[in-house]
N, C-alpha and C. Protein backbone atom coordinates (compact mmCIF):
# COMPACT_ATOMS: atom_id res chain seq x y z
N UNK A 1 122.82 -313.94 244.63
CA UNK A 1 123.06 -315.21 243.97
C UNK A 1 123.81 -316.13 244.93
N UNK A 2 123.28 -317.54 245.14
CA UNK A 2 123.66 -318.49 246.06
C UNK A 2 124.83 -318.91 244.98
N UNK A 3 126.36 -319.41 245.67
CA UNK A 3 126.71 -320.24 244.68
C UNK A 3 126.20 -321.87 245.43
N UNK A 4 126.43 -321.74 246.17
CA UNK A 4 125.94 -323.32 247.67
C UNK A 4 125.06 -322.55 248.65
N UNK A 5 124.85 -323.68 249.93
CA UNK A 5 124.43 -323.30 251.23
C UNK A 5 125.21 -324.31 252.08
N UNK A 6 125.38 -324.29 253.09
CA UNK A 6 125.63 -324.16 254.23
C UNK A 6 124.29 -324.90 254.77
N UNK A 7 124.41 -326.32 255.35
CA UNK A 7 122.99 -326.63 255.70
C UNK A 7 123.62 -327.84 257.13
N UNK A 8 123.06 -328.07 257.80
CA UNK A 8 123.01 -328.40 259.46
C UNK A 8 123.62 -329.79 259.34
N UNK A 9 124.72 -329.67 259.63
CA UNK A 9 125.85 -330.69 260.06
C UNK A 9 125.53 -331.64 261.14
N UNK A 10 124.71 -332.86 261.01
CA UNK A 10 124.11 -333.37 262.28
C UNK A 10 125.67 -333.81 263.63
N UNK A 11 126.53 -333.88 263.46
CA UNK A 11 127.53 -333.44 264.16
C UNK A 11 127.90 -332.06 264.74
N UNK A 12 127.42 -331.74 264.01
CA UNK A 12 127.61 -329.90 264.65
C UNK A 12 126.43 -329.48 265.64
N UNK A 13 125.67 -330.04 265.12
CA UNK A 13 124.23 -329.88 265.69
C UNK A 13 124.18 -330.43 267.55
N UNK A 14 124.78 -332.07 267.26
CA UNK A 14 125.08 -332.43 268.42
C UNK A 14 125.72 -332.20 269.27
N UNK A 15 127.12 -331.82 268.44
CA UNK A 15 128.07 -331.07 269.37
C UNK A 15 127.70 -329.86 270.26
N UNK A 16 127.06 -328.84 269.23
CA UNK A 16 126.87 -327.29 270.02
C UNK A 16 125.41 -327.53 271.00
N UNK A 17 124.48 -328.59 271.05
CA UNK A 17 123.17 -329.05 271.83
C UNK A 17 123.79 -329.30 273.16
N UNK A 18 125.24 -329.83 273.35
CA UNK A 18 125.75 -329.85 274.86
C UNK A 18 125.56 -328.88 275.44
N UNK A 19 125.86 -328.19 274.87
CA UNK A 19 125.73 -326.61 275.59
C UNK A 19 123.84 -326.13 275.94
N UNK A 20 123.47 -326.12 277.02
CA UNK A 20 122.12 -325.82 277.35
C UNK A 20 121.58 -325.12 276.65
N UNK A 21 122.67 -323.26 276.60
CA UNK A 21 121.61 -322.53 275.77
C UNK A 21 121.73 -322.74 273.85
N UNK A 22 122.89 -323.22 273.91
CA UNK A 22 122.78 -323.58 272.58
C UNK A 22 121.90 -324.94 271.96
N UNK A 23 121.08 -325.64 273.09
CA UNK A 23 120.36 -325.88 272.63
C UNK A 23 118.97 -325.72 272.57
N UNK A 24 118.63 -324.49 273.71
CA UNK A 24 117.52 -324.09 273.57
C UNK A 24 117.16 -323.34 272.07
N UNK A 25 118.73 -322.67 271.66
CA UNK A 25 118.59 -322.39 270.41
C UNK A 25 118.26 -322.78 269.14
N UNK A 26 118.66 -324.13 269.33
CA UNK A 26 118.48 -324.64 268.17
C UNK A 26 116.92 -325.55 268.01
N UNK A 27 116.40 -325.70 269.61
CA UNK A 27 114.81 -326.34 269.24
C UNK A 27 114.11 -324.57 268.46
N UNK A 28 114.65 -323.88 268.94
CA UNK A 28 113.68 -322.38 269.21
C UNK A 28 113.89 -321.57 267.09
N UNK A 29 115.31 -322.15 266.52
CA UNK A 29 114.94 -321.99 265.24
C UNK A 29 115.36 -323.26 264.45
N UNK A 30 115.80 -323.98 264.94
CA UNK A 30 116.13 -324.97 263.78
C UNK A 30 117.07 -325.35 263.38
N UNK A 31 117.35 -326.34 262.40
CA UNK A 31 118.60 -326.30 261.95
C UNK A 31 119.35 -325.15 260.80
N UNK A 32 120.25 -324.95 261.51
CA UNK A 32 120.98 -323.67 260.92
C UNK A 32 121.09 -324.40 259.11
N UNK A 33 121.22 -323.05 258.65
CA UNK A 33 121.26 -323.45 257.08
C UNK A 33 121.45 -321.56 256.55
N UNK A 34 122.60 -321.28 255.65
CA UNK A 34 123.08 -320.50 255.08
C UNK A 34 123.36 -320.30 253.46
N UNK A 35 123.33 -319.30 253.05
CA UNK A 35 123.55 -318.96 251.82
C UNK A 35 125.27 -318.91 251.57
N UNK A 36 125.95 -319.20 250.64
CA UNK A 36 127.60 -318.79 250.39
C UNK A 36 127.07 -318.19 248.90
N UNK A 37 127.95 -316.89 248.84
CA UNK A 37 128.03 -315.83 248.21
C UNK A 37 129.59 -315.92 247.33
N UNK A 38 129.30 -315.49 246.19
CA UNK A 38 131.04 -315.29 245.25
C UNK A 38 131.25 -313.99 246.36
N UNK A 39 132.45 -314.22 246.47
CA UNK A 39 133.61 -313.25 247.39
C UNK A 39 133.40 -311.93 247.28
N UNK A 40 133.67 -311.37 245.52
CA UNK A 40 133.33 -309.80 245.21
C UNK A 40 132.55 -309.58 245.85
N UNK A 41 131.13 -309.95 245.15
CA UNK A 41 129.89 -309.54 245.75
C UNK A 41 129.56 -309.12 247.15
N UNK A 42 129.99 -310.28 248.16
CA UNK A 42 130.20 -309.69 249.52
C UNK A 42 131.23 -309.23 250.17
N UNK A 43 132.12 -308.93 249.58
CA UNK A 43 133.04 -307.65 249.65
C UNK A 43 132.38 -306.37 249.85
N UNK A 44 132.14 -306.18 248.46
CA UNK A 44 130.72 -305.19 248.29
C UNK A 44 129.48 -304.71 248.92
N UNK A 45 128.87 -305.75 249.35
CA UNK A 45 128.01 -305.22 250.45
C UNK A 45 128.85 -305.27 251.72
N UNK A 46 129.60 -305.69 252.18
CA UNK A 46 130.08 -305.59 253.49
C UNK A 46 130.70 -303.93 253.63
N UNK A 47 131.36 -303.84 252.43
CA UNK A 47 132.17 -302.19 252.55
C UNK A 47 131.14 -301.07 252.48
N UNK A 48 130.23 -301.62 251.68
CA UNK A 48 128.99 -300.46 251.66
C UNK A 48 128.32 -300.24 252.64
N UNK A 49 127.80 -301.43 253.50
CA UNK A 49 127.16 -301.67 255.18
C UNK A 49 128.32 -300.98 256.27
N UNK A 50 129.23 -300.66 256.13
CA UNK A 50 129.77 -300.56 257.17
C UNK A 50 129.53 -299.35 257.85
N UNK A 51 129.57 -299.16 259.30
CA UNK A 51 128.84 -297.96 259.93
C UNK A 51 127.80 -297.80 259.89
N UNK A 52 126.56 -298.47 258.72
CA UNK A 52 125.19 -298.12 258.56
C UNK A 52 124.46 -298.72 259.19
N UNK A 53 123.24 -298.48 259.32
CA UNK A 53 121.89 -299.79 260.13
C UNK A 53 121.66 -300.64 258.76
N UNK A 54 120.88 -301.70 259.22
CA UNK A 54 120.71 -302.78 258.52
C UNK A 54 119.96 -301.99 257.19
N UNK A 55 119.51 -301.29 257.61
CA UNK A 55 118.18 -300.25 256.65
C UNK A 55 119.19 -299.44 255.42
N UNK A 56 119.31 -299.09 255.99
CA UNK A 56 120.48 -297.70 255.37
C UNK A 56 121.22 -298.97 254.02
N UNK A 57 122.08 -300.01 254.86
CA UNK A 57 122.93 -300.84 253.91
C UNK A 57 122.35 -301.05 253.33
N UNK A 58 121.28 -301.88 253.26
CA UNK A 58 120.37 -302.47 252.10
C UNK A 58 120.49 -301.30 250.37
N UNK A 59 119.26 -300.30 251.38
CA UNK A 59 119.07 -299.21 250.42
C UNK A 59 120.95 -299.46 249.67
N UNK A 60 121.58 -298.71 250.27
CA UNK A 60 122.75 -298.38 249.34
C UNK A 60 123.42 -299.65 248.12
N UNK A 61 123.31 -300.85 248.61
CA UNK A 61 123.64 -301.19 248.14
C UNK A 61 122.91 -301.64 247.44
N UNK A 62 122.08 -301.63 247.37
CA UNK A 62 120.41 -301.53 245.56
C UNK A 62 121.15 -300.63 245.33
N UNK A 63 121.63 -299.52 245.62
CA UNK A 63 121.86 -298.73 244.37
C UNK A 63 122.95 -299.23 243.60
N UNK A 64 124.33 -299.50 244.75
CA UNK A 64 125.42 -299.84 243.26
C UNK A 64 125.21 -301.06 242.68
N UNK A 65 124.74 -302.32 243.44
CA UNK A 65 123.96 -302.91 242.54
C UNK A 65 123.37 -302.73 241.41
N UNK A 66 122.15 -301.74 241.63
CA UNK A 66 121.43 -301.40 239.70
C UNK A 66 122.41 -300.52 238.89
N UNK A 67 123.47 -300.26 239.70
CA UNK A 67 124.21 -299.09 238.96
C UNK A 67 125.44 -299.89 238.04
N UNK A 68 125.98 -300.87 238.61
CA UNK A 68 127.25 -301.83 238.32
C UNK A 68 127.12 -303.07 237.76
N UNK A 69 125.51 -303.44 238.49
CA UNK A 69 125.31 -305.10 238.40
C UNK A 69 126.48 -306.03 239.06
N UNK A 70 127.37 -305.21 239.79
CA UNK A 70 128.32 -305.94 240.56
C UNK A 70 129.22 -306.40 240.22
N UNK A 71 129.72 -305.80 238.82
CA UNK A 71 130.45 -306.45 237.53
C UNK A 71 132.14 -305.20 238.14
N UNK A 72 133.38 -306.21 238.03
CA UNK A 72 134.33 -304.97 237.98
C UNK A 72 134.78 -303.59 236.98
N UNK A 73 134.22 -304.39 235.76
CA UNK A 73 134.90 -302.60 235.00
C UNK A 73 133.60 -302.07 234.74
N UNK A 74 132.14 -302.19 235.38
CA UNK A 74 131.09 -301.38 235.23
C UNK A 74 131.53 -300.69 236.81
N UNK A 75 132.38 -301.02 237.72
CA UNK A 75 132.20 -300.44 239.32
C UNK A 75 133.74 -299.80 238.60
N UNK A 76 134.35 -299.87 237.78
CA UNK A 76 135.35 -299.17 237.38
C UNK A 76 135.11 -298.06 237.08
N UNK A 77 134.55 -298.52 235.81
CA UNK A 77 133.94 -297.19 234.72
C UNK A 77 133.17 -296.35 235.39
N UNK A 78 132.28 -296.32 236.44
CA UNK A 78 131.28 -295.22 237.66
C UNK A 78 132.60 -294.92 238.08
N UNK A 79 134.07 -295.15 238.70
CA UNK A 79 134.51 -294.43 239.45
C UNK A 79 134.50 -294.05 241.02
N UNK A 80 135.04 -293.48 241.45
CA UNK A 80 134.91 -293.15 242.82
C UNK A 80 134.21 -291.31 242.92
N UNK A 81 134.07 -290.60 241.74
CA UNK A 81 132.62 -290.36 241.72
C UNK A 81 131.78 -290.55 241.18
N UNK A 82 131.31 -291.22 240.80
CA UNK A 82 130.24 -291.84 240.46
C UNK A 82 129.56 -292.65 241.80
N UNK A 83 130.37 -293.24 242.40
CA UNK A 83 129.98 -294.04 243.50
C UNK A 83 129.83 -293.24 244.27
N UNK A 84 130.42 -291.58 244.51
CA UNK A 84 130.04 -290.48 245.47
C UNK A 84 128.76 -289.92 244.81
N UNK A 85 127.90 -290.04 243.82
CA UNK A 85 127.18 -289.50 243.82
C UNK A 85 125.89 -290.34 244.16
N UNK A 86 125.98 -291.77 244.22
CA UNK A 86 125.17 -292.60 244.06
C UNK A 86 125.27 -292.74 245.70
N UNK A 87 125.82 -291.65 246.45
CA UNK A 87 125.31 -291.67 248.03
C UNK A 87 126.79 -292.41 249.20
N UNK A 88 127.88 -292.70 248.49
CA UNK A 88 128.94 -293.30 249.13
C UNK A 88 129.79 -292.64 249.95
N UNK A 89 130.37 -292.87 250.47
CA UNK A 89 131.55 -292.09 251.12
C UNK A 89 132.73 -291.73 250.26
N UNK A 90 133.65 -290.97 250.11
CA UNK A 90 134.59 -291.13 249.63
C UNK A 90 135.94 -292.28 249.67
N UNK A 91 135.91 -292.63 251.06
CA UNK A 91 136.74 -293.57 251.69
C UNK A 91 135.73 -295.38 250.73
N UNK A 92 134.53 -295.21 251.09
CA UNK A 92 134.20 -296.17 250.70
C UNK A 92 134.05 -296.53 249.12
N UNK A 93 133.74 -295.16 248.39
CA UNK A 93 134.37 -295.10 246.98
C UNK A 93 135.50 -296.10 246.54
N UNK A 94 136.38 -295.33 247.21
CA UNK A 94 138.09 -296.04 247.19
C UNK A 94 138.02 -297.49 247.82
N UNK A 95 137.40 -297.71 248.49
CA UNK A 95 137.82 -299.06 249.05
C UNK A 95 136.97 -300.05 247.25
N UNK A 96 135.86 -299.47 247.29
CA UNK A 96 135.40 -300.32 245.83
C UNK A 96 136.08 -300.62 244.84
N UNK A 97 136.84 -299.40 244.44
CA UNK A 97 137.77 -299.26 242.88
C UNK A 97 139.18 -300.32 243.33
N UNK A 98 139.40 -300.39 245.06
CA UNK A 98 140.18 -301.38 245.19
C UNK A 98 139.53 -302.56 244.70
N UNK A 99 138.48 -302.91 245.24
CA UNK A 99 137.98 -304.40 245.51
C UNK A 99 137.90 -304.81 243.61
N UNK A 100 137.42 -303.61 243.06
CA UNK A 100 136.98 -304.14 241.50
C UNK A 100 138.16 -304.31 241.19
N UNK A 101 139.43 -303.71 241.24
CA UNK A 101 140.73 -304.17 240.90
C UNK A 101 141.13 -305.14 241.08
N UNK A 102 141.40 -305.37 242.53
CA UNK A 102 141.73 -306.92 242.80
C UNK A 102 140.80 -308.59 241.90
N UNK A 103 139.66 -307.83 242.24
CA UNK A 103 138.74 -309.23 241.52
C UNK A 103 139.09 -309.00 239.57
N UNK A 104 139.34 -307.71 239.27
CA UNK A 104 139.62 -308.00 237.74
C UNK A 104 141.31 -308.82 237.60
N UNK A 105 141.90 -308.27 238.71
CA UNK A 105 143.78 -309.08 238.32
C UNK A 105 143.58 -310.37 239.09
N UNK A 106 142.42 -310.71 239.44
CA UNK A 106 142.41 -312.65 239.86
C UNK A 106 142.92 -312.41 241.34
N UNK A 107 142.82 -311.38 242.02
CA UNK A 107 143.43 -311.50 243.83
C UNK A 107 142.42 -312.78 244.58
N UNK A 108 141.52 -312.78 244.12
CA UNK A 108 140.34 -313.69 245.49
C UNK A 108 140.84 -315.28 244.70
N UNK A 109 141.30 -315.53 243.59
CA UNK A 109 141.36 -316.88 242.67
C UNK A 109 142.51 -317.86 243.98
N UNK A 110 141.70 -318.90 244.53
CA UNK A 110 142.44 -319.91 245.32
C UNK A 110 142.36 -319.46 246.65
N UNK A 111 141.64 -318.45 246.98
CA UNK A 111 141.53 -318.17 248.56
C UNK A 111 140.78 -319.12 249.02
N UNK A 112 139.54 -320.07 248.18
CA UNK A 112 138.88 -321.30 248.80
C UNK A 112 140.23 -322.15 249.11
N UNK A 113 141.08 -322.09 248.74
CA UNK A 113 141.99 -323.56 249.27
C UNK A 113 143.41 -322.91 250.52
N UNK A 114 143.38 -321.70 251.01
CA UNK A 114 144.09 -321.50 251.96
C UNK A 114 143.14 -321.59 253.39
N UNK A 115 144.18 -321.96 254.52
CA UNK A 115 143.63 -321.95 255.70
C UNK A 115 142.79 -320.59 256.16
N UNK A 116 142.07 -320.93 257.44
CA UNK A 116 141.44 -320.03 257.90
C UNK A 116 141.98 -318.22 257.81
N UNK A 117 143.46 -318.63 258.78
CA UNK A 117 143.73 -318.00 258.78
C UNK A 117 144.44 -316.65 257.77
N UNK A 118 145.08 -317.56 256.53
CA UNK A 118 145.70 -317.31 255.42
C UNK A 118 144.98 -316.52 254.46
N UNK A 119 143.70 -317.13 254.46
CA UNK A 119 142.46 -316.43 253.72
C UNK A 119 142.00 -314.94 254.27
N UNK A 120 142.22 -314.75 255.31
CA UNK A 120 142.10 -313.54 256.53
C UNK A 120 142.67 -312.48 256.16
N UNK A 121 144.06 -313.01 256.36
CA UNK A 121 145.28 -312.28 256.04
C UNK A 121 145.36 -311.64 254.71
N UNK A 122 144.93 -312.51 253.63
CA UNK A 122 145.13 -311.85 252.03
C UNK A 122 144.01 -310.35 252.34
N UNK A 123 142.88 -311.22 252.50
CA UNK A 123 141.58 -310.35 252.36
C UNK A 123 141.84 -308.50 253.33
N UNK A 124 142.55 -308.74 254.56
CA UNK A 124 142.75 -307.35 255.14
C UNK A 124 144.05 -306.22 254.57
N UNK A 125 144.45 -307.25 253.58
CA UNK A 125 145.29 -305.73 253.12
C UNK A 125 144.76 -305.26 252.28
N UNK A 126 143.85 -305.77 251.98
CA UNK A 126 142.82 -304.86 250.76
C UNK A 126 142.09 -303.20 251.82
N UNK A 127 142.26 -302.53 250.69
CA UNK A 127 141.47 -300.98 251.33
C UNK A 127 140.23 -301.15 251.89
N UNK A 128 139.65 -301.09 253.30
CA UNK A 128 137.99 -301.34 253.46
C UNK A 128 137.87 -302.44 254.12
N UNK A 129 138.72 -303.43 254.06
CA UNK A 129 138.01 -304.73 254.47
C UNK A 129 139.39 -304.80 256.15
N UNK A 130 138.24 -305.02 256.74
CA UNK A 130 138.78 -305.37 258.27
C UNK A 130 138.87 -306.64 258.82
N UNK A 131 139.42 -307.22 259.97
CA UNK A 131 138.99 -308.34 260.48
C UNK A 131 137.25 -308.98 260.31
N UNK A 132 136.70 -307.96 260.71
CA UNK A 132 135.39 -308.13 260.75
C UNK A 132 134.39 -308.32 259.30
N UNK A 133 135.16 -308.02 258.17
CA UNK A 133 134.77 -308.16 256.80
C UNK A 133 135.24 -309.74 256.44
N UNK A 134 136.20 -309.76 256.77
CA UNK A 134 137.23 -311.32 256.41
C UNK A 134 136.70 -312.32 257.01
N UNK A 135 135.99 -312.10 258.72
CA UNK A 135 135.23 -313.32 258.56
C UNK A 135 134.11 -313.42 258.14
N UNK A 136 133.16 -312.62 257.65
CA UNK A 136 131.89 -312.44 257.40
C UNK A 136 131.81 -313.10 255.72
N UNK A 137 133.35 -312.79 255.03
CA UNK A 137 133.71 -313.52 253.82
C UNK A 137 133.36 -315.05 253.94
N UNK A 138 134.98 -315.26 255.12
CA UNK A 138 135.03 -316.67 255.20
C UNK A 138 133.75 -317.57 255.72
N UNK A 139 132.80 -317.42 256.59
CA UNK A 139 131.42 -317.33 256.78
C UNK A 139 130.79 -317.60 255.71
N UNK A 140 130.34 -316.39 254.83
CA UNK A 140 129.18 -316.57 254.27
C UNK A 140 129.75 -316.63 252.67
N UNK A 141 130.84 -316.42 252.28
CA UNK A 141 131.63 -316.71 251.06
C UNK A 141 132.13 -318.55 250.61
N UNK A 142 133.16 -318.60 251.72
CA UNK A 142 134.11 -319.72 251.77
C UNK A 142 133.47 -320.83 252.71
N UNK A 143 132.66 -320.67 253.49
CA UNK A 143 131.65 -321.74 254.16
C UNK A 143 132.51 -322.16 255.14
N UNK A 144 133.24 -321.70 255.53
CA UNK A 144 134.11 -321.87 256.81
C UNK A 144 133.25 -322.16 258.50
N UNK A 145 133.84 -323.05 258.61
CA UNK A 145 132.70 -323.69 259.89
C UNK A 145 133.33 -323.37 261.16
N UNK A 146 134.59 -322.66 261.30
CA UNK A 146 134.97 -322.73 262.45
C UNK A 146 135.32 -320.90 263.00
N UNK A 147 134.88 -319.92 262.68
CA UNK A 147 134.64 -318.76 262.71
C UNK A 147 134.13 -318.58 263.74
N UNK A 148 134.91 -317.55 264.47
CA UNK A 148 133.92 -316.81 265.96
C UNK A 148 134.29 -315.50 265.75
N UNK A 149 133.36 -314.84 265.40
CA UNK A 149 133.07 -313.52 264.64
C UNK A 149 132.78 -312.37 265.90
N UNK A 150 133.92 -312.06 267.07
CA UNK A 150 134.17 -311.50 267.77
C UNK A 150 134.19 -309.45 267.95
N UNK A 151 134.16 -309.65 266.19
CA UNK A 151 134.40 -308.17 265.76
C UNK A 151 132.30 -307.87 265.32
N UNK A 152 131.74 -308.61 265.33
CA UNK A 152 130.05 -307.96 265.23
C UNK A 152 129.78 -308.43 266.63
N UNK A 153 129.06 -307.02 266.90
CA UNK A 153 128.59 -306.28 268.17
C UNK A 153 127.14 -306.98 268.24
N UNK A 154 126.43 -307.37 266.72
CA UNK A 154 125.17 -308.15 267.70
C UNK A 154 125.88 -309.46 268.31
N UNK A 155 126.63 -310.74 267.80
CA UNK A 155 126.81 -311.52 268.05
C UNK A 155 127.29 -311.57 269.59
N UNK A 156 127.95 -310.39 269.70
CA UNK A 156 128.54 -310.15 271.33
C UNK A 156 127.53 -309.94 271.96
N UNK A 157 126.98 -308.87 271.99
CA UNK A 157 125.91 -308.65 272.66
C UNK A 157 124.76 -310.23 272.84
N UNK A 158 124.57 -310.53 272.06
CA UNK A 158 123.77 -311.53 272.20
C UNK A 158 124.42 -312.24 273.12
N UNK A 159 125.28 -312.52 273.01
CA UNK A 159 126.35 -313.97 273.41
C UNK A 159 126.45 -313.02 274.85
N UNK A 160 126.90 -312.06 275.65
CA UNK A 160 126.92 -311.52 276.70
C UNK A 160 125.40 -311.57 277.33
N UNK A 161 124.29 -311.33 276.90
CA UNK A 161 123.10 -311.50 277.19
C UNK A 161 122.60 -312.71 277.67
N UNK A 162 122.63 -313.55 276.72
CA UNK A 162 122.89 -315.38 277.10
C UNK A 162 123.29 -316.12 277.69
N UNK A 163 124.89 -315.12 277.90
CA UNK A 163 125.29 -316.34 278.37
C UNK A 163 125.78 -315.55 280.07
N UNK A 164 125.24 -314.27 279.99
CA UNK A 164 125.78 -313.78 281.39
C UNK A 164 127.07 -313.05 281.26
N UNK A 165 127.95 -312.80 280.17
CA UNK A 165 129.05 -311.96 280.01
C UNK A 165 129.35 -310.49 280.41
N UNK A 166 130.34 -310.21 281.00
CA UNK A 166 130.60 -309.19 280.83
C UNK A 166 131.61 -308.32 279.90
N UNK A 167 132.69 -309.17 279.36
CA UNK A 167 133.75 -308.37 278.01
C UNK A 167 133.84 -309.08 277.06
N UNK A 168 134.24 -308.53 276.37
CA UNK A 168 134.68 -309.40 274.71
C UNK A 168 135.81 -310.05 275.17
N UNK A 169 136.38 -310.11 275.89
CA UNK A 169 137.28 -311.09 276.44
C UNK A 169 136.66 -312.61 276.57
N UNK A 170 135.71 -312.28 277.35
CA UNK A 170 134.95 -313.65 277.97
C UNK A 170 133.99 -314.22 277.02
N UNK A 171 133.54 -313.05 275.84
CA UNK A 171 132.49 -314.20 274.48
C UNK A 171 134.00 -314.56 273.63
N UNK A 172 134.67 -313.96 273.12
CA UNK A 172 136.32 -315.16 272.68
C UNK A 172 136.43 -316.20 273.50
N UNK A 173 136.53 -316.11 274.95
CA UNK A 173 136.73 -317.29 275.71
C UNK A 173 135.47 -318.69 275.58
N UNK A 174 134.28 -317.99 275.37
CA UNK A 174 132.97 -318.82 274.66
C UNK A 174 133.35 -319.36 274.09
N UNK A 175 133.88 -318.77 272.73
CA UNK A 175 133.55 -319.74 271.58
C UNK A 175 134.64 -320.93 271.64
N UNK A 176 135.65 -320.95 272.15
CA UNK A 176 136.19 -322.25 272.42
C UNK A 176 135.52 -323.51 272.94
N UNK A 177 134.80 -323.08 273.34
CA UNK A 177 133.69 -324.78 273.80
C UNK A 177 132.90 -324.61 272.69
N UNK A 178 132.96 -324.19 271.65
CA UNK A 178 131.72 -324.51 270.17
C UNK A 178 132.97 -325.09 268.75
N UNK A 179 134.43 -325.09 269.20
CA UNK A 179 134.83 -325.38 268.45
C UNK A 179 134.69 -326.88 267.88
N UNK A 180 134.82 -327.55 266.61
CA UNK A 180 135.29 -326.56 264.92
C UNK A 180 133.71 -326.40 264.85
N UNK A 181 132.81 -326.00 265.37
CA UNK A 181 131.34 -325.34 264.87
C UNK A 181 131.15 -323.68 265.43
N UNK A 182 132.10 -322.97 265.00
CA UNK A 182 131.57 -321.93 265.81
C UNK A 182 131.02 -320.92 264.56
N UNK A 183 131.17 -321.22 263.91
CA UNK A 183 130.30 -320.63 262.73
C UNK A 183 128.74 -320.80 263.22
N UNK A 184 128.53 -322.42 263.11
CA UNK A 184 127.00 -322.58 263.31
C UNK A 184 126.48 -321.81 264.71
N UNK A 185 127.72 -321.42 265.71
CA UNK A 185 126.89 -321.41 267.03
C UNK A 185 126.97 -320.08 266.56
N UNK A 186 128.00 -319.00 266.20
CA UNK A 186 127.59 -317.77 265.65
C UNK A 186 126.24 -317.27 265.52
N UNK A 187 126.09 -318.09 264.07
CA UNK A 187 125.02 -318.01 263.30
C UNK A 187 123.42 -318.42 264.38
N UNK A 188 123.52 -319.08 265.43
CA UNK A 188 122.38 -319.16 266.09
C UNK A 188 122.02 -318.05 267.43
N UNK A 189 123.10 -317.47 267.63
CA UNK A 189 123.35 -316.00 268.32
C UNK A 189 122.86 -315.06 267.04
N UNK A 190 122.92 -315.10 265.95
CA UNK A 190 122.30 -313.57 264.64
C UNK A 190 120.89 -313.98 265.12
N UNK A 191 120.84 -315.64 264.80
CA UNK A 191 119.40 -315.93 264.90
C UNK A 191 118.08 -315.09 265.93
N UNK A 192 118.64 -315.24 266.85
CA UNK A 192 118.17 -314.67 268.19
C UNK A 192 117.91 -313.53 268.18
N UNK A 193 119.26 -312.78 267.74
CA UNK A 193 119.26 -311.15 267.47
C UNK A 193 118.08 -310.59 266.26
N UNK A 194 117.84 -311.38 265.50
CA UNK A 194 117.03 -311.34 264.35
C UNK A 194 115.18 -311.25 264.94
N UNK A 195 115.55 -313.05 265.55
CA UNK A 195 114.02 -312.92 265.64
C UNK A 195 113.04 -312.24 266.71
């Protein structure tokens, strides 16, 4: 379920086109345009994906999907076994019965109106969720445009491939020439990796 999208900022567009390969990117798919997701929900698939291939996540998370409908006291009431039998980890069990907790006592209510960073911060003391979950939130949740998502390995890889890199030192040092669009230039590095 979309609550918005995320659709091509003709300023952003111009801005990240300075850049050569970012604009070979953008004749080669287009203007970037995204889905934003309620928070739980991609909580949820992010904790369930983690460690898995793109394949694997999917599958799993159809299951607690048909199993929960994504609702907190149906991901309550299954439990952390219930969610072990429906193929989970135990660790990732627990990180769920966190996440359904927090979203039933109102934890995510006003994280759209804190800064980048602030929003980060709430989201990683939760069980499960890492740097790398928090921006994938603020991303594809909170529509945050200025994200350089340093912690996914395609985006690096891509971005080292492209642009000639050799450490995650030097794609962080990247995304400073895409700033406040580094979401969109992100998102045109998945692109790549995708197509």
């Amino acid at each position: 379920m979309h609550l918005s999208e995320r659709t091509a900022h003709p300023e952003a567009l111009a801005h990240l086109a300075r850049d050569p390969v970012m604009a070979r990117l953008i004749e080669r798919h287009g203007p970037y345009r995204w889905g934003l997701h309620p928070v739980f929900p991609s909580l949820v698939r992010a904790v369930v994906g983690q460690q898995l291939s793109n394949a694997a996540a999917r599958t799993m998370f159809r299951r607690v999907q048909q199993a929960t409908g994504l609702e907190p006291e149906r991901l309550l009431a299954l439990g952390e076994e219930g969610l072990r039998e429906l193929g989970l980890a135990r660790a990732k069990g627990r990180a769920l019965v966190g996440l359904a907790e927090a979203q039933r006592e109102g934890y995510f209510e006003g994280l759209e109106t804190l800064p980048d960073d602030e929003a980060a911060a709430r989201l990683v003391r939760l069980r499960g969720v890492g740097p790398w979950t928090a921006q994938m939130v603020l991303i594809f949740s909170l529509g945050r445009m200025d994200v350089w998502p340093t912690g996914d390995l395609g985006m690096v890889r891509q971005a080292e491939r492209l642009y000639r890199l050799a450490t995650r030192a030097e794609v962080e040092a990247l995304g400073e020439r895409f700033r406040p669009w580094r979401s969109a230039a992100a998102h045109y590095l998945w692109a790549e990796t995708d197509a």
